[in-house]
C-alpha atoms as a PDB file:
ATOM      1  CA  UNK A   1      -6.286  -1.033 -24.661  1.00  0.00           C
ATOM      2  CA  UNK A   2      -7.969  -1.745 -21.941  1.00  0.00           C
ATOM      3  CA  UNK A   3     -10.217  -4.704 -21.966  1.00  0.00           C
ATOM      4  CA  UNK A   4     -13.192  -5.046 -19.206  1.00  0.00           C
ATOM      5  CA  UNK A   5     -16.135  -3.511 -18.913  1.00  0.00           C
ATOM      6  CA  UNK A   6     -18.587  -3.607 -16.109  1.00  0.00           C
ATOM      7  CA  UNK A   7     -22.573  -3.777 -15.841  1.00  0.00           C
ATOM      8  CA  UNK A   8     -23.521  -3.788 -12.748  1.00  0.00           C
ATOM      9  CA  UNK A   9     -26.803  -2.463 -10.090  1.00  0.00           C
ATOM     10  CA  UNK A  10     -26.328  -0.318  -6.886  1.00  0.00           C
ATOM     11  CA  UNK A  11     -28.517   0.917  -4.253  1.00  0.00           C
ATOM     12  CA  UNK A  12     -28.146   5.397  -4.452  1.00  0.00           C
ATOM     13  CA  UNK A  13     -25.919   4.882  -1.444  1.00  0.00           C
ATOM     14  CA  UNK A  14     -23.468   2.303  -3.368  1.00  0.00           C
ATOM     15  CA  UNK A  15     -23.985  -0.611  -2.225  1.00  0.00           C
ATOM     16  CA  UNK A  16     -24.177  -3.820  -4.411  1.00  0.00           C
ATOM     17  CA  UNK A  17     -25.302  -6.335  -1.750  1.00  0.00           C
ATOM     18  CA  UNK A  18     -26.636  -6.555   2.073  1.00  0.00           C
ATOM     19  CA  UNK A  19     -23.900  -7.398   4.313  1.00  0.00           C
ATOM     20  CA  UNK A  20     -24.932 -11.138   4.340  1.00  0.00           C
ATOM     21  CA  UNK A  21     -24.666 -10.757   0.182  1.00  0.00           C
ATOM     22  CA  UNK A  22     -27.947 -10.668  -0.213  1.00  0.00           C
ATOM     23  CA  UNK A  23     -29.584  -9.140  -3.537  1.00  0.00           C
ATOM     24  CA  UNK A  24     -33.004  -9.328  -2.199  1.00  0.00           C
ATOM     25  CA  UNK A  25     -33.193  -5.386  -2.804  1.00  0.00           C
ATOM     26  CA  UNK A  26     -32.940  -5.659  -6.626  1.00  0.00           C
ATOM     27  CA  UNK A  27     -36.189  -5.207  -8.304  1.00  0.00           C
ATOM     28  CA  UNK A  28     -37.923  -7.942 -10.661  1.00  0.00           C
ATOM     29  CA  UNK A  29     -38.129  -5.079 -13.424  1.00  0.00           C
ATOM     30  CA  UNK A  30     -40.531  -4.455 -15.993  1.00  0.00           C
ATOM     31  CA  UNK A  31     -41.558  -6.695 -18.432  1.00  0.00           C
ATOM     32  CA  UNK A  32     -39.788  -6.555 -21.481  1.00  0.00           C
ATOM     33  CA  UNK A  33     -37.238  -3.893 -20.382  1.00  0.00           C
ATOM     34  CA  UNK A  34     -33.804  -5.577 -19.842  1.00  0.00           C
ATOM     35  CA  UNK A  35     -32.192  -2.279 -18.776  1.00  0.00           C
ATOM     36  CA  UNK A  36     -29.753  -2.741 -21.658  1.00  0.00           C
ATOM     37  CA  UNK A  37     -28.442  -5.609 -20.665  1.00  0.00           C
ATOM     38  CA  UNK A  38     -28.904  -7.440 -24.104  1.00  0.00           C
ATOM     39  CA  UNK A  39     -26.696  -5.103 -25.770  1.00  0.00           C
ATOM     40  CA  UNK A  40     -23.770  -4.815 -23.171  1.00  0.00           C
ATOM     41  CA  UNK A  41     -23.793  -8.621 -23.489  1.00  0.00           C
ATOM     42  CA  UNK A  42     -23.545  -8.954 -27.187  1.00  0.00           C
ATOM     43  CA  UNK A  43     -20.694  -6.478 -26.487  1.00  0.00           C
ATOM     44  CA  UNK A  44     -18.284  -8.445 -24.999  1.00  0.00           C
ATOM     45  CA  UNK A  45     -16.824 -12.243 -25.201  1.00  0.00           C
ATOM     46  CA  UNK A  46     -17.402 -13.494 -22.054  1.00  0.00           C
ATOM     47  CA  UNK A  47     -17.774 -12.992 -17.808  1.00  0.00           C
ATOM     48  CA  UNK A  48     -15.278 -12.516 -15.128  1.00  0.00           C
ATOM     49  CA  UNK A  49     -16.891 -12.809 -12.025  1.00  0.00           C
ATOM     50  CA  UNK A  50     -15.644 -13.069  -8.621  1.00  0.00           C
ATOM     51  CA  UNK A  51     -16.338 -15.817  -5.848  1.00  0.00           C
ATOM     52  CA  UNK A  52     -19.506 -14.188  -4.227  1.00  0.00           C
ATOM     53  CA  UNK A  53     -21.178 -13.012  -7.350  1.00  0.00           C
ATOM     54  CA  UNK A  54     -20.788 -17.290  -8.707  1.00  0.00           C
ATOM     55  CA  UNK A  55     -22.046 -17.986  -5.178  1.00  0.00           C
ATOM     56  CA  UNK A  56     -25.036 -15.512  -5.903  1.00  0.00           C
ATOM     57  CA  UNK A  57     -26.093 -16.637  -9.421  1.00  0.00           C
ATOM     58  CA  UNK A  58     -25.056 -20.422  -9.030  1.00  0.00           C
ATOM     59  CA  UNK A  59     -28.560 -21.053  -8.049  1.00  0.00           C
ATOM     60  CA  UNK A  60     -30.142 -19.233 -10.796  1.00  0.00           C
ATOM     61  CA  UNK A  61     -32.518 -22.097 -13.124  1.00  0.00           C
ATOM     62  CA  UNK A  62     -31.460 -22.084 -15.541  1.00  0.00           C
ATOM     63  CA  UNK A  63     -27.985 -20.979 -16.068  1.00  0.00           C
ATOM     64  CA  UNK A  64     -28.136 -17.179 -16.982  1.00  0.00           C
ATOM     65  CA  UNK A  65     -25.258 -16.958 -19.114  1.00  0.00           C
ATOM     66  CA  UNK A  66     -24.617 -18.157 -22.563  1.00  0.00           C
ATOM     67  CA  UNK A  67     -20.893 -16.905 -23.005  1.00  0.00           C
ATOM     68  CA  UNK A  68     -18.219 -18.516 -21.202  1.00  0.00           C
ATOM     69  CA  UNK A  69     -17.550 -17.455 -17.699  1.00  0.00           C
ATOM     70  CA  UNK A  70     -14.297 -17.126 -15.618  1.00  0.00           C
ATOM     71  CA  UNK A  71     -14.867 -17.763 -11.750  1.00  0.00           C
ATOM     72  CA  UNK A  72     -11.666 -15.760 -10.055  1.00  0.00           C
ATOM     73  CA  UNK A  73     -11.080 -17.669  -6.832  1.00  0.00           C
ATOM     74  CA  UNK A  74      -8.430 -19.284  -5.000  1.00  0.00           C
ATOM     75  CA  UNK A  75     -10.926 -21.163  -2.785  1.00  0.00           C
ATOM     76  CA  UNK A  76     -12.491 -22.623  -5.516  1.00  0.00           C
ATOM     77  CA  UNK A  77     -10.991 -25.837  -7.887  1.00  0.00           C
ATOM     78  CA  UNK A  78     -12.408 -26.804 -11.155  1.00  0.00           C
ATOM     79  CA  UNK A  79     -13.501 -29.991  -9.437  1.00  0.00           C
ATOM     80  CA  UNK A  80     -15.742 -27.637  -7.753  1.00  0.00           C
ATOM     81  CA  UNK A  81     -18.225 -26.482 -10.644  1.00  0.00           C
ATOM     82  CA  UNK A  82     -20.878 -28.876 -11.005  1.00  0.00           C
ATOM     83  CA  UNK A  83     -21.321 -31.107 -13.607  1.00  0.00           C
ATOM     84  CA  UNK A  84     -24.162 -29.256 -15.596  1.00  0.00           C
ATOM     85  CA  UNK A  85     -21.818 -26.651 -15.512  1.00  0.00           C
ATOM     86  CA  UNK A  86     -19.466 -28.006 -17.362  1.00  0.00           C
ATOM     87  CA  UNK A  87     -17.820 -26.255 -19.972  1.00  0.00           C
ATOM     88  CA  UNK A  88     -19.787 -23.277 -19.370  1.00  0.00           C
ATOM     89  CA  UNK A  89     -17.428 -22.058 -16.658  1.00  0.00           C
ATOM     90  CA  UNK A  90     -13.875 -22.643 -15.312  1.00  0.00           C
ATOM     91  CA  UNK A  91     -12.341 -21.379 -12.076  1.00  0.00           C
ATOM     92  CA  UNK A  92      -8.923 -18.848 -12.018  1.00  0.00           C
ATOM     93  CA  UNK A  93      -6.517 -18.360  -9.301  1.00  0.00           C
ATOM     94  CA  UNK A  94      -4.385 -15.759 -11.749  1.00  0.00           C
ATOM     95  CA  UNK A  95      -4.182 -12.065 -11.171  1.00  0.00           C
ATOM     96  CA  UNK A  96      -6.172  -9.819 -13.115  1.00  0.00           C
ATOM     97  CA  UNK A  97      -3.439  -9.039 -15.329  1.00  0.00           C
ATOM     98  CA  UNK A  98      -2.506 -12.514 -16.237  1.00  0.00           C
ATOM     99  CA  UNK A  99      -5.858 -13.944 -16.360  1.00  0.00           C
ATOM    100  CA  UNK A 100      -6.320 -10.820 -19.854  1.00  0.00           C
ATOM    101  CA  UNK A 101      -3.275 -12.343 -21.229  1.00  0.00           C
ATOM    102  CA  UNK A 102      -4.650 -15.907 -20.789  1.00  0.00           C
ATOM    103  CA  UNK A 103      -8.293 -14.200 -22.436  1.00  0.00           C
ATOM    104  CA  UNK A 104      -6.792 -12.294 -25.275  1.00  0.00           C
ATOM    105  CA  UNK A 105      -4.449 -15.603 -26.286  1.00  0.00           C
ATOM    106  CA  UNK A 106      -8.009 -17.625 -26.455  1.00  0.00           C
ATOM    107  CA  UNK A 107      -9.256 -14.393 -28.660  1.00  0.00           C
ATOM    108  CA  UNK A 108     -10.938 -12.590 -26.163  1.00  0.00           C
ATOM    109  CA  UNK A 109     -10.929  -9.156 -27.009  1.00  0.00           C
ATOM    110  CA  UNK A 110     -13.861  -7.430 -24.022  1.00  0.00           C
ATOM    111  CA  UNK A 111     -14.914  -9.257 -20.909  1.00  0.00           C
ATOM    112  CA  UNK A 112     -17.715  -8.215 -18.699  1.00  0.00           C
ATOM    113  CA  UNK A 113     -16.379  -7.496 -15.474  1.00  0.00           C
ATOM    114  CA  UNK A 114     -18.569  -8.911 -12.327  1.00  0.00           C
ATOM    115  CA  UNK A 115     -18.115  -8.759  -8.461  1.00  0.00           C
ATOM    116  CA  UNK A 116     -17.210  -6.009  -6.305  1.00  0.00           C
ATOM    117  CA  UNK A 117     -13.482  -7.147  -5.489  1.00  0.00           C
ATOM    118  CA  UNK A 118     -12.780  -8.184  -8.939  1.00  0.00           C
ATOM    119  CA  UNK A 119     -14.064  -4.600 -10.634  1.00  0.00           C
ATOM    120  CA  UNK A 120     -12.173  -3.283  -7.925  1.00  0.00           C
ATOM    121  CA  UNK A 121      -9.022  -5.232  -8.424  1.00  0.00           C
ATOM    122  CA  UNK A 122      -9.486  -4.960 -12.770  1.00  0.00           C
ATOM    123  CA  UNK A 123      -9.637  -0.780 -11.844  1.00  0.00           C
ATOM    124  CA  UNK A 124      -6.776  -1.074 -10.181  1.00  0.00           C
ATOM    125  CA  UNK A 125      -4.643  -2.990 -12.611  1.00  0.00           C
ATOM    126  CA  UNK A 126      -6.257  -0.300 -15.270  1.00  0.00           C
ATOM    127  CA  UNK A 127      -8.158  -3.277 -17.476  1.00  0.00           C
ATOM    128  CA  UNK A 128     -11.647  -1.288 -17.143  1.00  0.00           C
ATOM    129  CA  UNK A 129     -12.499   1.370 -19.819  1.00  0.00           C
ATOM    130  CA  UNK A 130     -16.309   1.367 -19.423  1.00  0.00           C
ATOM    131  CA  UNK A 131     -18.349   1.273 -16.260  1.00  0.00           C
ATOM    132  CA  UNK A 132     -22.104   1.357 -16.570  1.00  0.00           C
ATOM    133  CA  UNK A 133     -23.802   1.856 -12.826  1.00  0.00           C
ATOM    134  CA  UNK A 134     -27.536   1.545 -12.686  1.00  0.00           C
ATOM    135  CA  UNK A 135     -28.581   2.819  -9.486  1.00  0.00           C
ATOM    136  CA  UNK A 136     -31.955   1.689  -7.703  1.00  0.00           C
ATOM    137  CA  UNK A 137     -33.807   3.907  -5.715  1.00  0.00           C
ATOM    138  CA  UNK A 138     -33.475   2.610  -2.343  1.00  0.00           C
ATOM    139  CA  UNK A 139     -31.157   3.369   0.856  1.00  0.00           C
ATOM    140  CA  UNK A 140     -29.702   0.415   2.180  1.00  0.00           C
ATOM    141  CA  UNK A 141     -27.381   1.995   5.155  1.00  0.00           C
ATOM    142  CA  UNK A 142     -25.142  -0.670   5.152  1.00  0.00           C
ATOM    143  CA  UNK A 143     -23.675  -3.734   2.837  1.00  0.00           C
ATOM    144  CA  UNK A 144     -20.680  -4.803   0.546  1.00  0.00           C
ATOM    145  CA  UNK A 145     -19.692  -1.324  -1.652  1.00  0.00           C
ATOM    146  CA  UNK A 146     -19.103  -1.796  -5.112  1.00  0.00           C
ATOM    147  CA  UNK A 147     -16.093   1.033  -4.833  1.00  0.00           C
ATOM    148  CA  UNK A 148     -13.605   0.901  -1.807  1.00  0.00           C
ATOM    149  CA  UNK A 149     -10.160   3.215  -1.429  1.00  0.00           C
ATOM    150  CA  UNK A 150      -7.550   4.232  -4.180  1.00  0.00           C
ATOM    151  CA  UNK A 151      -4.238   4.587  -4.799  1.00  0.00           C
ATOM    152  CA  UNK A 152      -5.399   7.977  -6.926  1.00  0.00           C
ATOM    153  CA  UNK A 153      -8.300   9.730  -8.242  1.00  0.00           C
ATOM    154  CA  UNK A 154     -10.363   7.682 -11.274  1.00  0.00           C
ATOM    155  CA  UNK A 155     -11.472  10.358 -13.288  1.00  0.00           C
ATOM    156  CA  UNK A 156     -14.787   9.495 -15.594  1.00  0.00           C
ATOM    157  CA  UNK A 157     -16.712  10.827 -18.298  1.00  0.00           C
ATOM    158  CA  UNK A 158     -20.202  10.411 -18.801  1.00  0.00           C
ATOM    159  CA  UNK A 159     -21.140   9.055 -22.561  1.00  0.00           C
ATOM    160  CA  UNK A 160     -24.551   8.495 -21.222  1.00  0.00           C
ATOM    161  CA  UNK A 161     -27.765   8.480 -18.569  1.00  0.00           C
ATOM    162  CA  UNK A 162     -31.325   6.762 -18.954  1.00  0.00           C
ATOM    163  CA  UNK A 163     -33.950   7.193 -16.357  1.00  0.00           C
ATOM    164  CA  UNK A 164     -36.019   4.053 -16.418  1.00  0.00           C
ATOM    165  CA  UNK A 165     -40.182   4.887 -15.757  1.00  0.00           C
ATOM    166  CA  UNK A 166     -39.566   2.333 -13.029  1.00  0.00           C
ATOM    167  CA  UNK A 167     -37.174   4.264 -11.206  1.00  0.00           C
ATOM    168  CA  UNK A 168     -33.859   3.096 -11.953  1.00  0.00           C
ATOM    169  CA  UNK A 169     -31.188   5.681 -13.559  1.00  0.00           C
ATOM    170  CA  UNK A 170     -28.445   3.658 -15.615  1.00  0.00           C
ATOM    171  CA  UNK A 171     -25.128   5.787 -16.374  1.00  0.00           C
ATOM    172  CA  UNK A 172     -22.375   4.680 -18.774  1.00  0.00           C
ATOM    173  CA  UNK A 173     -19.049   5.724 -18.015  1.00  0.00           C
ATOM    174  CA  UNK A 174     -15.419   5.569 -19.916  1.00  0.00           C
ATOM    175  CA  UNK A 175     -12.447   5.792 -18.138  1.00  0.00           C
ATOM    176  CA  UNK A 176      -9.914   7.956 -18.735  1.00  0.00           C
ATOM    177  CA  UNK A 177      -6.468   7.724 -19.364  1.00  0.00           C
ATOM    178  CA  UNK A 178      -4.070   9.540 -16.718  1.00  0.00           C
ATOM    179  CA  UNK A 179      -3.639  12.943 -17.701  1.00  0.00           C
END
């Protein structure tokens, strides 16, 4: 069974950053409407995020996670997180594969999936069943794409789309198995 899932915003032309990694383009939303975010996140035990998304929400006041998060990186050191992030996250060097074992032996059973490399690198290793893609309705022309080359085709099917009255369009996605 596979065991991450990913939530996650693009532009219409794929993109989930500006070059530089700015998210400036992401809109403030609507009051009250949390794009279904609140459910995905009661879905799942925890975050896996990758180097540049940490980078991107380290900042955030206050912290915007309440379930324990996994920082991939083999920049980083757990001497690195700050100290009033303690606790709330830890940093990884292991490889997708054995950072699930590591997850499910701590009772982990679903992990939200975060970060362009590290979806990319979870796809890969085939530890993503669900992919929900809310695009925003703006071209960027350029920046860091959420999907990059394949070994083989990823074949999807669509359990669900919401057009939001602001604009966005948020499709859920399961993976399937190789024929």
């Amino acid at each position: 069974m596979a065991f991450g899932k990913v939530f996650i915003a693009t532009s219409v032309d794929g993109f989930i950053a500006r070059d530089d990694g700015s998210i400036d383009w992401l809109p403030a939303g609507q009051p009250g409407e949390d794009y279904g975010y609140g459910d995905f996140m009661a879905s799942v035990d925890g975050i896996v995020m990758g180097r540049g998304t940490y980078d991107s929400v380290l900042a955030f006041e206050p912290w915007p996670f309440a379930k324990p998060v996994v920082v991939l990186s083999r920049s980083l050191a757990q001497q690195d997180v700050p100290q009033h992030l303690q606790g709330k996250l830890r940093i990884c060097a292991a490889a997708p594969e054995e950072l699930v074992a590591q997850l499910r032996g701590e009772g982990w059973q679903r992990a939200y999936i975060d970060g362009g490399s590290v979806i990319r690198a979870f796809l890969a290793a085939g530890l993503i069943d669900e992919l929900t893609l809310t695009r925003v309705p703006v071209l960027l022309g350029s920046g860091r794409p959420l999907f990059g080359a394949l070994a083989q085709d990823l074949h999807l099917s669509c359990v669900e789309s919401r057009l939001y009255p602001d604009g966005l369009v948020s499709s859920r996605y399961r993976v399937l198995a190789d024929e």
